[in-house]
ModelCIF file with pLDDT and N, C-alpha, C, O atoms, coordinates in Angstrom:
data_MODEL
#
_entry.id   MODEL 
#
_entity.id                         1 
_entity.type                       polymer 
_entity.pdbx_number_of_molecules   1 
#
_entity_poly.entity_id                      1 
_entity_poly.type                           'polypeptide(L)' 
_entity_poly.nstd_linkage                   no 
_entity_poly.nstd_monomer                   no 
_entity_poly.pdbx_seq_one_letter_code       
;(UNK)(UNK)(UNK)(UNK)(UNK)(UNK)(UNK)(UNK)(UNK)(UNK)(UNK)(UNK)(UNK)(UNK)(UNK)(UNK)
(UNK)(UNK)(UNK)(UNK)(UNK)(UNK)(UNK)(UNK)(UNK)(UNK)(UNK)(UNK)(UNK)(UNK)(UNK)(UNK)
(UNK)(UNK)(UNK)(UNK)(UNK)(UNK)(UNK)(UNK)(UNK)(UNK)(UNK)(UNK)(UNK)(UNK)(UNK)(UNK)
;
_entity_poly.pdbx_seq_one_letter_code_can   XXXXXXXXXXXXXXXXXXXXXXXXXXXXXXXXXXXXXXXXXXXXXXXX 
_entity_poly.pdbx_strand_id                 A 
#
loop_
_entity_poly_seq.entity_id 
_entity_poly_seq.num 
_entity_poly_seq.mon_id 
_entity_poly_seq.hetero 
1 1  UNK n 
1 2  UNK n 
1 3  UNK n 
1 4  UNK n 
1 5  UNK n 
1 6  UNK n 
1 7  UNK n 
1 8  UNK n 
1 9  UNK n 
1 10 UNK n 
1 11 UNK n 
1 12 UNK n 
1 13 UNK n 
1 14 UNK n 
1 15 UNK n 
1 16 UNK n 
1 17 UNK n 
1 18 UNK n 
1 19 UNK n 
1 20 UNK n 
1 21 UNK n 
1 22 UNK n 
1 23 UNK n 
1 24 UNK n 
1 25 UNK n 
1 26 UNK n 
1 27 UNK n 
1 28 UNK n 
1 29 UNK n 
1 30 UNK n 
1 31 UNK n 
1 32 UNK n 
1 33 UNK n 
1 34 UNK n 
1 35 UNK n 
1 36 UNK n 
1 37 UNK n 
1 38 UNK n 
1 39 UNK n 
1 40 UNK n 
1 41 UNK n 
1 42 UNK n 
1 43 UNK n 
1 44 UNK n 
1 45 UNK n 
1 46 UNK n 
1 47 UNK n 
1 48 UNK n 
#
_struct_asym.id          A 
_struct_asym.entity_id   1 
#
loop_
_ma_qa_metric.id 
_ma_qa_metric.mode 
_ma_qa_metric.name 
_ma_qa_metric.software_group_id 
_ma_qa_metric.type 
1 global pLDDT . pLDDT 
2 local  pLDDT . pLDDT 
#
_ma_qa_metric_global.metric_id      1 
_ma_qa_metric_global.metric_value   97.40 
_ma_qa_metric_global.model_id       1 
_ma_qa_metric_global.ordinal_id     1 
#
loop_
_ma_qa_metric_local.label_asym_id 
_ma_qa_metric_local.label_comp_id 
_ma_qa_metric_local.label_seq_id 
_ma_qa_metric_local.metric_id 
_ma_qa_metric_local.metric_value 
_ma_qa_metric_local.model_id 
_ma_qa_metric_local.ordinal_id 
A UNK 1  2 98.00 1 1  
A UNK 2  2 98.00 1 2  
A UNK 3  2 98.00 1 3  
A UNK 4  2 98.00 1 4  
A UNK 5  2 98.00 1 5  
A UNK 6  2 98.00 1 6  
A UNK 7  2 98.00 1 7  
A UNK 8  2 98.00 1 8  
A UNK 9  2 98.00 1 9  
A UNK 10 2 98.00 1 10 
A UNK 11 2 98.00 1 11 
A UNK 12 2 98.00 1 12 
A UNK 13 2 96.00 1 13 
A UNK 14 2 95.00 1 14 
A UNK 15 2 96.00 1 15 
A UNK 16 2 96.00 1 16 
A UNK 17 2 95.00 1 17 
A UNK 18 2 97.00 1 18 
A UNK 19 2 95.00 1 19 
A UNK 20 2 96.00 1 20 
A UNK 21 2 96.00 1 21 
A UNK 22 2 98.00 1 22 
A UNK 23 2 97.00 1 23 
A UNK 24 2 98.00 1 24 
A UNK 25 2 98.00 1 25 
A UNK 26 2 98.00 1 26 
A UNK 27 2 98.00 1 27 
A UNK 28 2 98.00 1 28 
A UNK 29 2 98.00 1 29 
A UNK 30 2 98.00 1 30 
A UNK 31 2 98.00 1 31 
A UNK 32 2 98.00 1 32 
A UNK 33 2 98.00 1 33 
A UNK 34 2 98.00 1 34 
A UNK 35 2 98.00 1 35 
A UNK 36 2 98.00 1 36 
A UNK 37 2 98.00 1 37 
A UNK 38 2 98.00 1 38 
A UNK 39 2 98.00 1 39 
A UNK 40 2 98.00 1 40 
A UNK 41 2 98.00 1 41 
A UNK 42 2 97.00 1 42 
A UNK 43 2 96.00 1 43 
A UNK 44 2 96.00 1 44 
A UNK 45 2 97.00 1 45 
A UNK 46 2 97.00 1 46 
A UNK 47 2 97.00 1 47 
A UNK 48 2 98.00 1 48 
#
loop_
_atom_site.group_PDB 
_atom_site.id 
_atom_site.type_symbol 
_atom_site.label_atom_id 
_atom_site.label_alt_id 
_atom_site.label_comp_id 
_atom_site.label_asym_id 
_atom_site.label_entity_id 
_atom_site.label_seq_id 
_atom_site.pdbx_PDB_ins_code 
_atom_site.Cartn_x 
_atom_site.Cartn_y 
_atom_site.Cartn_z 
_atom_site.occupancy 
_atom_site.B_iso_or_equiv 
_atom_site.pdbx_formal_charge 
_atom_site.auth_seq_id 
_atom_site.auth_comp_id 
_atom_site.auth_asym_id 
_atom_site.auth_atom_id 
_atom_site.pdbx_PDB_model_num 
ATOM 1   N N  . UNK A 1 1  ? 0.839   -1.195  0.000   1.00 98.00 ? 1  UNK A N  1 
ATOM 2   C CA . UNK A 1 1  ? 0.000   0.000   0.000   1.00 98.00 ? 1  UNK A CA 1 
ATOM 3   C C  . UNK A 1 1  ? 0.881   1.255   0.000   1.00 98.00 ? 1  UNK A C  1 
ATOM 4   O O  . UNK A 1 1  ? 2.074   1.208   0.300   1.00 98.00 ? 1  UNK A O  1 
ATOM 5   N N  . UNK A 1 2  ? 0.358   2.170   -0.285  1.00 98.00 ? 2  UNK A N  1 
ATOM 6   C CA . UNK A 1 2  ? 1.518   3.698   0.031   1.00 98.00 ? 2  UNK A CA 1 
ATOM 7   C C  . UNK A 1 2  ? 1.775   3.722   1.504   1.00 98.00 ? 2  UNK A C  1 
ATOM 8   O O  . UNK A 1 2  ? 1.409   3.408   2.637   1.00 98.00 ? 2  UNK A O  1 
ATOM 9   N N  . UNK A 1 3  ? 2.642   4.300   0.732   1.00 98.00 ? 3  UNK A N  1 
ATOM 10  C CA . UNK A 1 3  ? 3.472   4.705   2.578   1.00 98.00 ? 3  UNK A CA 1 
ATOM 11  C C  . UNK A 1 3  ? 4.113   3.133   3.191   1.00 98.00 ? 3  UNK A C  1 
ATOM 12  O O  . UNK A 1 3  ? 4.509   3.178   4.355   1.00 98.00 ? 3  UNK A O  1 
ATOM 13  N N  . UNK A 1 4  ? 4.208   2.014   2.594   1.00 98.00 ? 4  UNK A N  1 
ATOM 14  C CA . UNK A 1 4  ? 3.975   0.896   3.019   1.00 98.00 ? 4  UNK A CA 1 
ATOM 15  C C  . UNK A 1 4  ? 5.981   0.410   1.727   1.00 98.00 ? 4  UNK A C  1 
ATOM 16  O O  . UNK A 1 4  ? 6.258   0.682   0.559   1.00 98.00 ? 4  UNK A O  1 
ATOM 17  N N  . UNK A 1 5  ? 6.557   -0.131  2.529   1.00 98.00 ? 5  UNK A N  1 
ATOM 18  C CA . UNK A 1 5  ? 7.422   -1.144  1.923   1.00 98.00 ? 5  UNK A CA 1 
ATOM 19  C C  . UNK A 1 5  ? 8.086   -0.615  0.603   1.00 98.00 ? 5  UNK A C  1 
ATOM 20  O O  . UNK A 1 5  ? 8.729   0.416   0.802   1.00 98.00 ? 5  UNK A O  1 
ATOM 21  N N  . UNK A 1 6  ? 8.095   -1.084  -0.759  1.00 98.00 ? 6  UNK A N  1 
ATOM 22  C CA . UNK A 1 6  ? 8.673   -0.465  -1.555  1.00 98.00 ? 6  UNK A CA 1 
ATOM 23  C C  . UNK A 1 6  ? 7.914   0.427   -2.575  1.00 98.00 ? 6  UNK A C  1 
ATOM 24  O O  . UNK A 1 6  ? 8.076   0.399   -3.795  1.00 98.00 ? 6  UNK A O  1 
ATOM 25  N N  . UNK A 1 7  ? 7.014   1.267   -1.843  1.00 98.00 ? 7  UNK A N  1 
ATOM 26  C CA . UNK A 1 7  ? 5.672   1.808   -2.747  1.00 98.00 ? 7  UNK A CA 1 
ATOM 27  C C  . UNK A 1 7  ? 5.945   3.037   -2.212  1.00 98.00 ? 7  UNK A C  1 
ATOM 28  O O  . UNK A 1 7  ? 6.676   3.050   -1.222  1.00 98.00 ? 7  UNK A O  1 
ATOM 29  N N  . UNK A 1 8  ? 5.421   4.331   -2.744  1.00 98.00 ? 8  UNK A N  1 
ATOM 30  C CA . UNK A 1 8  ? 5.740   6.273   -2.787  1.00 98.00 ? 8  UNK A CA 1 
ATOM 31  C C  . UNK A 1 8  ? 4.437   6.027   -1.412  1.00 98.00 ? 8  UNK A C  1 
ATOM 32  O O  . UNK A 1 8  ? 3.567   5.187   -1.185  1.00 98.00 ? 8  UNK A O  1 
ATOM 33  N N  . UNK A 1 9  ? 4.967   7.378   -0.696  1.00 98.00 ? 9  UNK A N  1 
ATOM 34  C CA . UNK A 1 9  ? 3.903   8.036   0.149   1.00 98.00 ? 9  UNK A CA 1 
ATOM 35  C C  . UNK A 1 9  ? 2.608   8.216   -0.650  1.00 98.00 ? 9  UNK A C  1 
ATOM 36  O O  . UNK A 1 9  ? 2.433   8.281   -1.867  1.00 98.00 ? 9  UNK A O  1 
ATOM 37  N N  . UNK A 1 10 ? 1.593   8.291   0.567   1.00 98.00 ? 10 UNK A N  1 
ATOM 38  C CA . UNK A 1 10 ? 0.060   8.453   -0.365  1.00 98.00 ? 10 UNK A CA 1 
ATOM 39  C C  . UNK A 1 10 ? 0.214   10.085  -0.671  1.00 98.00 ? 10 UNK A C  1 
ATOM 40  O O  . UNK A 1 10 ? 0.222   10.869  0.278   1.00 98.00 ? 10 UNK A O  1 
ATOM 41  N N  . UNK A 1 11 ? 0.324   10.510  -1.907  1.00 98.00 ? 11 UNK A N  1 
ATOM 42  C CA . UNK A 1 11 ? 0.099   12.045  -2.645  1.00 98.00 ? 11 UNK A CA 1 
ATOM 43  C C  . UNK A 1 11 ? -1.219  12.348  -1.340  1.00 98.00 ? 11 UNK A C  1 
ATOM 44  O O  . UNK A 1 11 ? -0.977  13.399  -0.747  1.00 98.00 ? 11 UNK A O  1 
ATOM 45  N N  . UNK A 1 12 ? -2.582  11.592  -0.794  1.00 98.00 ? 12 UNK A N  1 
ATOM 46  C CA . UNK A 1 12 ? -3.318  12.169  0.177   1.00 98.00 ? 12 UNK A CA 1 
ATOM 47  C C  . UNK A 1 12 ? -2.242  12.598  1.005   1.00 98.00 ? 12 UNK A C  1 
ATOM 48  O O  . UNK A 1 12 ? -2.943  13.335  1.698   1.00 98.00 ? 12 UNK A O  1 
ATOM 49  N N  . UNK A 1 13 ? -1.152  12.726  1.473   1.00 96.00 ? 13 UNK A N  1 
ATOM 50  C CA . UNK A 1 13 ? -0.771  13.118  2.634   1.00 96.00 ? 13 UNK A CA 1 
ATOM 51  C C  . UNK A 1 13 ? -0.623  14.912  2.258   1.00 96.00 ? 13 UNK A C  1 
ATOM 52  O O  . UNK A 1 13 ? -0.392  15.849  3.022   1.00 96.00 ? 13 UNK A O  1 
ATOM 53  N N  . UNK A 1 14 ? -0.778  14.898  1.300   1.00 95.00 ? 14 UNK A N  1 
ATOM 54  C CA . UNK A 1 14 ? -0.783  16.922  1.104   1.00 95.00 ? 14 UNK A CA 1 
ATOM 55  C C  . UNK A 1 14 ? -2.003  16.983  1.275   1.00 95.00 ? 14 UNK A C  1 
ATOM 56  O O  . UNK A 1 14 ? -2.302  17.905  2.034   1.00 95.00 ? 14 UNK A O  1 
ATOM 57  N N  . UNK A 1 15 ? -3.139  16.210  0.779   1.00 96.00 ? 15 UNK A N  1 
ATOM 58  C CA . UNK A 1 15 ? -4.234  17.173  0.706   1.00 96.00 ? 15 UNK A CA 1 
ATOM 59  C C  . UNK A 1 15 ? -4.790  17.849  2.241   1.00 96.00 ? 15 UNK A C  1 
ATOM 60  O O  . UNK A 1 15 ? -4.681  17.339  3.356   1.00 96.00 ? 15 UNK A O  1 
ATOM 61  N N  . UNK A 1 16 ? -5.468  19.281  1.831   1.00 96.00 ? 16 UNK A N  1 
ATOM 62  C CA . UNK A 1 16 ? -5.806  19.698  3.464   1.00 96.00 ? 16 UNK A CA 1 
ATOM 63  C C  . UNK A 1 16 ? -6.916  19.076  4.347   1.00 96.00 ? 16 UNK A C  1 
ATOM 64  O O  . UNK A 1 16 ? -6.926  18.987  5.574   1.00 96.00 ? 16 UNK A O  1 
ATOM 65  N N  . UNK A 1 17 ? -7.756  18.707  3.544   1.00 95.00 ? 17 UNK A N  1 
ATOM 66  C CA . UNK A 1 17 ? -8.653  17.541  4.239   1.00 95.00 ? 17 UNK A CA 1 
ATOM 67  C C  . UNK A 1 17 ? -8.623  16.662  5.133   1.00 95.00 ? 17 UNK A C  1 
ATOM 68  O O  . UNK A 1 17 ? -9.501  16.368  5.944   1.00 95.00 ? 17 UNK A O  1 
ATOM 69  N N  . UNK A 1 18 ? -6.628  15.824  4.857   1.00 97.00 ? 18 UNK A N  1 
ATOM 70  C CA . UNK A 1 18 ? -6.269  15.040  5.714   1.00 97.00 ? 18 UNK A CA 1 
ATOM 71  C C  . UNK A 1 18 ? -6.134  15.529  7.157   1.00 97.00 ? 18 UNK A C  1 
ATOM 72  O O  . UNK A 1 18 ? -6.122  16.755  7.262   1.00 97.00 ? 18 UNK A O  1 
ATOM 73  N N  . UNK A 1 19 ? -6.044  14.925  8.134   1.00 95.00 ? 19 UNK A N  1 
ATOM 74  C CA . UNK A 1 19 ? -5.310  15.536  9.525   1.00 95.00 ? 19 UNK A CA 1 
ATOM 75  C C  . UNK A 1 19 ? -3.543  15.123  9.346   1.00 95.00 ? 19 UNK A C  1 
ATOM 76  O O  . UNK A 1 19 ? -3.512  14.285  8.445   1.00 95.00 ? 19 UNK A O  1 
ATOM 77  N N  . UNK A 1 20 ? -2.603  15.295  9.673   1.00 96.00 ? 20 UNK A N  1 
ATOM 78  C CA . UNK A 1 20 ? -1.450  15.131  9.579   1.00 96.00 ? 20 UNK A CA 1 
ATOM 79  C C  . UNK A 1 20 ? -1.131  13.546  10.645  1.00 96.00 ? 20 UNK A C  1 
ATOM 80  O O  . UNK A 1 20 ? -1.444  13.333  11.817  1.00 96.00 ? 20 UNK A O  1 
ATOM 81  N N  . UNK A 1 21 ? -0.393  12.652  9.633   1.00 96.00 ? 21 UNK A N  1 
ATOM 82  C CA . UNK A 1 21 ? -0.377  11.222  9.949   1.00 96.00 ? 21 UNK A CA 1 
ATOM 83  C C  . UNK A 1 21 ? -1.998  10.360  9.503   1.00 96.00 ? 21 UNK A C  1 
ATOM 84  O O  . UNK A 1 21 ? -2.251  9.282   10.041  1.00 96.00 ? 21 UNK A O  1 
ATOM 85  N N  . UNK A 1 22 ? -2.615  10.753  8.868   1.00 98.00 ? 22 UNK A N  1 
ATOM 86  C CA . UNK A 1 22 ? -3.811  10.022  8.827   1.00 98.00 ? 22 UNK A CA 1 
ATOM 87  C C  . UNK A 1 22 ? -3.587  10.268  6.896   1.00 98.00 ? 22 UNK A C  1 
ATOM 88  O O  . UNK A 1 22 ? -3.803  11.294  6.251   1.00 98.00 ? 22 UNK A O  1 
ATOM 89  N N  . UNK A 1 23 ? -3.164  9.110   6.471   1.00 97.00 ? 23 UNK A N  1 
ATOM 90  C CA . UNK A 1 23 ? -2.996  9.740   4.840   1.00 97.00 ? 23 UNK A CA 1 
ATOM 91  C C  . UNK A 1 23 ? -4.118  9.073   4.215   1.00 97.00 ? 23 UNK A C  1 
ATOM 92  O O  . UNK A 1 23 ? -4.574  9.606   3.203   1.00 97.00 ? 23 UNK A O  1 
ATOM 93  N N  . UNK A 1 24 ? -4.823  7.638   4.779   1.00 98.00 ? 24 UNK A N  1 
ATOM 94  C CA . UNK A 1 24 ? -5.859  7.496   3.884   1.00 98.00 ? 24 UNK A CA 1 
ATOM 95  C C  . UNK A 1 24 ? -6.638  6.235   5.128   1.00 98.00 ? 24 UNK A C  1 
ATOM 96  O O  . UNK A 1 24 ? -6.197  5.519   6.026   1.00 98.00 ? 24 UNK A O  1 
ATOM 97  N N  . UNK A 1 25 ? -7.804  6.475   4.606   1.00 98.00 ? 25 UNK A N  1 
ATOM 98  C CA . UNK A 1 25 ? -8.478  5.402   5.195   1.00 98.00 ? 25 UNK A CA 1 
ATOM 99  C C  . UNK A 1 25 ? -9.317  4.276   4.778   1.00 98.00 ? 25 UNK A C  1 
ATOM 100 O O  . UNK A 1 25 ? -9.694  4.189   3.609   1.00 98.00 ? 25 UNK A O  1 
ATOM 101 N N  . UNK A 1 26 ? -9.668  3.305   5.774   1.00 98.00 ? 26 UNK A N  1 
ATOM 102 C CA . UNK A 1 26 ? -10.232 2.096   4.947   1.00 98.00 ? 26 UNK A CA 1 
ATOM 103 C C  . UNK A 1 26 ? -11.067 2.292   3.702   1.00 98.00 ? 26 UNK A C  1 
ATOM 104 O O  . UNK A 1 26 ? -11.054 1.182   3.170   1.00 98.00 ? 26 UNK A O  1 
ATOM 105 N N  . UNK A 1 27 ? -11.610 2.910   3.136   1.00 98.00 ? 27 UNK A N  1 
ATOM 106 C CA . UNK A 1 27 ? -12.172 3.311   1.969   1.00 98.00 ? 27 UNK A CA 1 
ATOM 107 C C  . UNK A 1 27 ? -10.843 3.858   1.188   1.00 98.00 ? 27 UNK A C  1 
ATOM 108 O O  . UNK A 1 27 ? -10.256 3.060   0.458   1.00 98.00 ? 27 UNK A O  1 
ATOM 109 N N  . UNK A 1 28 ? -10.567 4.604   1.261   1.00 98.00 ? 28 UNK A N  1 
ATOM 110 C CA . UNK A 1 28 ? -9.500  5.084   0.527   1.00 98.00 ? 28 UNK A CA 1 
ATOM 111 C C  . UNK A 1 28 ? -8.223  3.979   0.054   1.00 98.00 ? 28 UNK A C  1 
ATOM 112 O O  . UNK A 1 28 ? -7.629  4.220   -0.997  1.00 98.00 ? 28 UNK A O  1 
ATOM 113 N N  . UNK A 1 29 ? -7.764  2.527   1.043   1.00 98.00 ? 29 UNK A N  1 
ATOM 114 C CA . UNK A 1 29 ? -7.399  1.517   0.617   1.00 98.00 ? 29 UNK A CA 1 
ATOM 115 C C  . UNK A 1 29 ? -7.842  0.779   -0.321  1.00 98.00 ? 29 UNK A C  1 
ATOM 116 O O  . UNK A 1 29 ? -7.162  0.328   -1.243  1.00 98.00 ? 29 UNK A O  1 
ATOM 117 N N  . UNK A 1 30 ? -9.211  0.582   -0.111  1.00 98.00 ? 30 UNK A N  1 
ATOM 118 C CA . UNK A 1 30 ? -10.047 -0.371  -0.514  1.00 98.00 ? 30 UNK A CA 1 
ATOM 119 C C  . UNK A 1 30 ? -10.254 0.569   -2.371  1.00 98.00 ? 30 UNK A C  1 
ATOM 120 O O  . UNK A 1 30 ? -9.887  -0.130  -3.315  1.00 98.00 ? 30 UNK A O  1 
ATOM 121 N N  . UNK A 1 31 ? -10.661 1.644   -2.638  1.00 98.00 ? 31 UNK A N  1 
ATOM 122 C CA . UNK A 1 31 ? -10.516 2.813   -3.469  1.00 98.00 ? 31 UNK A CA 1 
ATOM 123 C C  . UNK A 1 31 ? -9.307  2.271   -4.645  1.00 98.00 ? 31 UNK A C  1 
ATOM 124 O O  . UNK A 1 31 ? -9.413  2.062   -5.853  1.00 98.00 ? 31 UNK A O  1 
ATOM 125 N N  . UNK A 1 32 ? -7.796  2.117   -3.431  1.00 98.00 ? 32 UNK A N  1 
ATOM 126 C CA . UNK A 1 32 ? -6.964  2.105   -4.224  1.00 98.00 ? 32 UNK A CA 1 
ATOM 127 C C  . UNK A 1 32 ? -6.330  0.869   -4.897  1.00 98.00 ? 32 UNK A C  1 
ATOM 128 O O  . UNK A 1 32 ? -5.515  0.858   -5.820  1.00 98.00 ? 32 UNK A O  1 
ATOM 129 N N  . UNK A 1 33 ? -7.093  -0.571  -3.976  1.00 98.00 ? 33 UNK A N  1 
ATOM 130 C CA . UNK A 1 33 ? -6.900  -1.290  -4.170  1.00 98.00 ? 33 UNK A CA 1 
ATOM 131 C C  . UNK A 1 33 ? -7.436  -2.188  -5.445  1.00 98.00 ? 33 UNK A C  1 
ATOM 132 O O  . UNK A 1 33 ? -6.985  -3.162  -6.049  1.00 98.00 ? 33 UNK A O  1 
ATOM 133 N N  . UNK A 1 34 ? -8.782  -1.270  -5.567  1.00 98.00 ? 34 UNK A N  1 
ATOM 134 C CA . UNK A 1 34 ? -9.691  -1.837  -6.892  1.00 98.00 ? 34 UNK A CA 1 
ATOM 135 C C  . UNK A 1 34 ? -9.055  -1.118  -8.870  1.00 98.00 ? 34 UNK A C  1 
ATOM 136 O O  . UNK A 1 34 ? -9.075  -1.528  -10.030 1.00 98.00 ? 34 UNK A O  1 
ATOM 137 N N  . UNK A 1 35 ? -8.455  0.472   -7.875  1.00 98.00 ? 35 UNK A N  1 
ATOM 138 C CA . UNK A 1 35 ? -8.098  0.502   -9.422  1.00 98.00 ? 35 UNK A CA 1 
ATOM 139 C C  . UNK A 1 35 ? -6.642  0.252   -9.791  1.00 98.00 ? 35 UNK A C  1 
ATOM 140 O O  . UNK A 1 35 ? -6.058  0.723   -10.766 1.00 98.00 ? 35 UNK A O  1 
ATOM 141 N N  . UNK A 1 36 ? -6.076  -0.676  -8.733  1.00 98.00 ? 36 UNK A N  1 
ATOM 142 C CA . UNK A 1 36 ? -4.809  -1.506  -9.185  1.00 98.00 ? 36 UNK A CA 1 
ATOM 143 C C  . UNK A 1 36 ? -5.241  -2.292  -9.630  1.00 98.00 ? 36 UNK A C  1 
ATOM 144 O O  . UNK A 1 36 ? -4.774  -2.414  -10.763 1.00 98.00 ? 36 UNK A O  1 
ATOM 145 N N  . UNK A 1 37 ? -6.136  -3.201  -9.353  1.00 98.00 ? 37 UNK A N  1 
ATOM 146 C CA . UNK A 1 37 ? -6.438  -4.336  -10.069 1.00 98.00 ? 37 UNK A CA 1 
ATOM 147 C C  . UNK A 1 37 ? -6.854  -4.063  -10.992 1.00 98.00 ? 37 UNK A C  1 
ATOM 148 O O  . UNK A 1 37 ? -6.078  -4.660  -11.737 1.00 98.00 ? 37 UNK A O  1 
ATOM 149 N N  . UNK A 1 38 ? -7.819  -3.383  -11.884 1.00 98.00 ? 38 UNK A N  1 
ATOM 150 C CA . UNK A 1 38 ? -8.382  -2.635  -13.030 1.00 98.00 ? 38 UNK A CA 1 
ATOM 151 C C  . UNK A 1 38 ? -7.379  -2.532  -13.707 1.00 98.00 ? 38 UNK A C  1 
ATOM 152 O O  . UNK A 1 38 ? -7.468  -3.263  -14.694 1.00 98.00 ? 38 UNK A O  1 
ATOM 153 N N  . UNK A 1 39 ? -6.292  -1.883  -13.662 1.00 98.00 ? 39 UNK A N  1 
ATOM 154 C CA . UNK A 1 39 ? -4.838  -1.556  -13.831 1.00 98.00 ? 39 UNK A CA 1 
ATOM 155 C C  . UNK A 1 39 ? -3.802  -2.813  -14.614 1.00 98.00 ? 39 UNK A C  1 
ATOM 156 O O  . UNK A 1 39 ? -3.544  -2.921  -15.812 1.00 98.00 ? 39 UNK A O  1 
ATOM 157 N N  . UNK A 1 40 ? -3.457  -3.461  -13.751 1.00 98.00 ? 40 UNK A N  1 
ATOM 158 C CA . UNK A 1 40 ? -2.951  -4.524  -13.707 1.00 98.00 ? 40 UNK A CA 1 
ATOM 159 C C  . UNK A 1 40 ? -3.867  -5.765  -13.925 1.00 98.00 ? 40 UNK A C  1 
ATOM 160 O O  . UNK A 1 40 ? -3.255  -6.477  -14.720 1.00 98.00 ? 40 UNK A O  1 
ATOM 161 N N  . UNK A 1 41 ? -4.744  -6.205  -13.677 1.00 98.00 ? 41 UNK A N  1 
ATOM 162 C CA . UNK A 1 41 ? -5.199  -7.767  -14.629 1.00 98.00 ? 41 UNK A CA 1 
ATOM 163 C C  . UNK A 1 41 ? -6.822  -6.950  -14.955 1.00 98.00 ? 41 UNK A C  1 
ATOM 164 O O  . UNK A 1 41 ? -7.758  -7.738  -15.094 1.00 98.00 ? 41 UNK A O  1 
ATOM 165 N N  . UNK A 1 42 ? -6.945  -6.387  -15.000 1.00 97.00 ? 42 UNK A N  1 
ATOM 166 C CA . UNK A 1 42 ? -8.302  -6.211  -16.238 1.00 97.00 ? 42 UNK A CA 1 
ATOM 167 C C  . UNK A 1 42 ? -9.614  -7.375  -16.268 1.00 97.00 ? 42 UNK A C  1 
ATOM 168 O O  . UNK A 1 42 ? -10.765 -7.483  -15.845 1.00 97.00 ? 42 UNK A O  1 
ATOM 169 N N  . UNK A 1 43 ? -8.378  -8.320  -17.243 1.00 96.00 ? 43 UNK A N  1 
ATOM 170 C CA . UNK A 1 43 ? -9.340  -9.702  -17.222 1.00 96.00 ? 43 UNK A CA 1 
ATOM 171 C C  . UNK A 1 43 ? -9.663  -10.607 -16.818 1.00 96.00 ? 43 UNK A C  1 
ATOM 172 O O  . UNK A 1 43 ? -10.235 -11.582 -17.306 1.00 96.00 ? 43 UNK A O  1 
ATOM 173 N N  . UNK A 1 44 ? -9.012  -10.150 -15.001 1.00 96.00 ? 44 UNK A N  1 
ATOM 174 C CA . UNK A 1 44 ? -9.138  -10.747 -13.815 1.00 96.00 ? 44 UNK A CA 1 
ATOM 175 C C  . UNK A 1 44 ? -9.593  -10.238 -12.653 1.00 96.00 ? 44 UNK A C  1 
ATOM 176 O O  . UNK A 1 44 ? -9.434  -10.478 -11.456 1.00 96.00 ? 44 UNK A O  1 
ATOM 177 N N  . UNK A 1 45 ? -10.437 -9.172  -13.570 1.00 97.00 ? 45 UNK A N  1 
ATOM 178 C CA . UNK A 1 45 ? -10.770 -8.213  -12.021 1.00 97.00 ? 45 UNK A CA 1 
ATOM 179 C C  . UNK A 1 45 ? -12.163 -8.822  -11.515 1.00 97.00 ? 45 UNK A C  1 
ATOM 180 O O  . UNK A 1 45 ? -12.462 -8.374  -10.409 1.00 97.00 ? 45 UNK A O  1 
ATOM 181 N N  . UNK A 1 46 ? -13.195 -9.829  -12.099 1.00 97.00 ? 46 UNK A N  1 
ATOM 182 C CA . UNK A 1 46 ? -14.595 -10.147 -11.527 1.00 97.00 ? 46 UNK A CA 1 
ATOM 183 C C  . UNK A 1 46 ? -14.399 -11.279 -10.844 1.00 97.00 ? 46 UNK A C  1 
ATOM 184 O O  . UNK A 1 46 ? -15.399 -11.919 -10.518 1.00 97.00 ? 46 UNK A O  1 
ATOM 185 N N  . UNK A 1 47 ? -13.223 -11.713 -10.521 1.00 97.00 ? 47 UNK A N  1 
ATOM 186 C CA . UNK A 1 47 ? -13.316 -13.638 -9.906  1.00 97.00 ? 47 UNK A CA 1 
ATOM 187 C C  . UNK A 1 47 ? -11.715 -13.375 -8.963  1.00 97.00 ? 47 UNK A C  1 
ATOM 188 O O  . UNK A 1 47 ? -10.610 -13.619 -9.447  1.00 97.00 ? 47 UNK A O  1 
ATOM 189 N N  . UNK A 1 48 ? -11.931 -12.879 -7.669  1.00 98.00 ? 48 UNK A N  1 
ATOM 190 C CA . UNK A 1 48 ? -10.960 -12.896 -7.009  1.00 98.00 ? 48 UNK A CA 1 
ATOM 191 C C  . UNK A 1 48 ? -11.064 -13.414 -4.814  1.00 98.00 ? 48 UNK A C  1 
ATOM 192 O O  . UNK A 1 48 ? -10.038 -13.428 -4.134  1.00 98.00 ? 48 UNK A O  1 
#
């Protein structure tokens, strides 16, 4: 995930919306997690 291992900070950590240390939340994972897959297998995104 961002902010996580060999992956960039979440770009949310500028926006002003955030509180500082809070860069994204369970929706916002879940958000980012669907349009990786979209991304990356396409024709594997309905059976996981």
């Amino acid at each position: 995930r961002y902010g996580q291992g060999a992956s960039a900070r979440d770009p949310r950590e500028t926006w002003p919306s955030k509180d500082p240390g809070y860069a994204h939340t369970l929706d916002d994972v879940t958000d980012d997690l669907h349009e990786l897959i979209q991304t990356l297998a396409p024709d594997r995104s309905s059976r996981i």
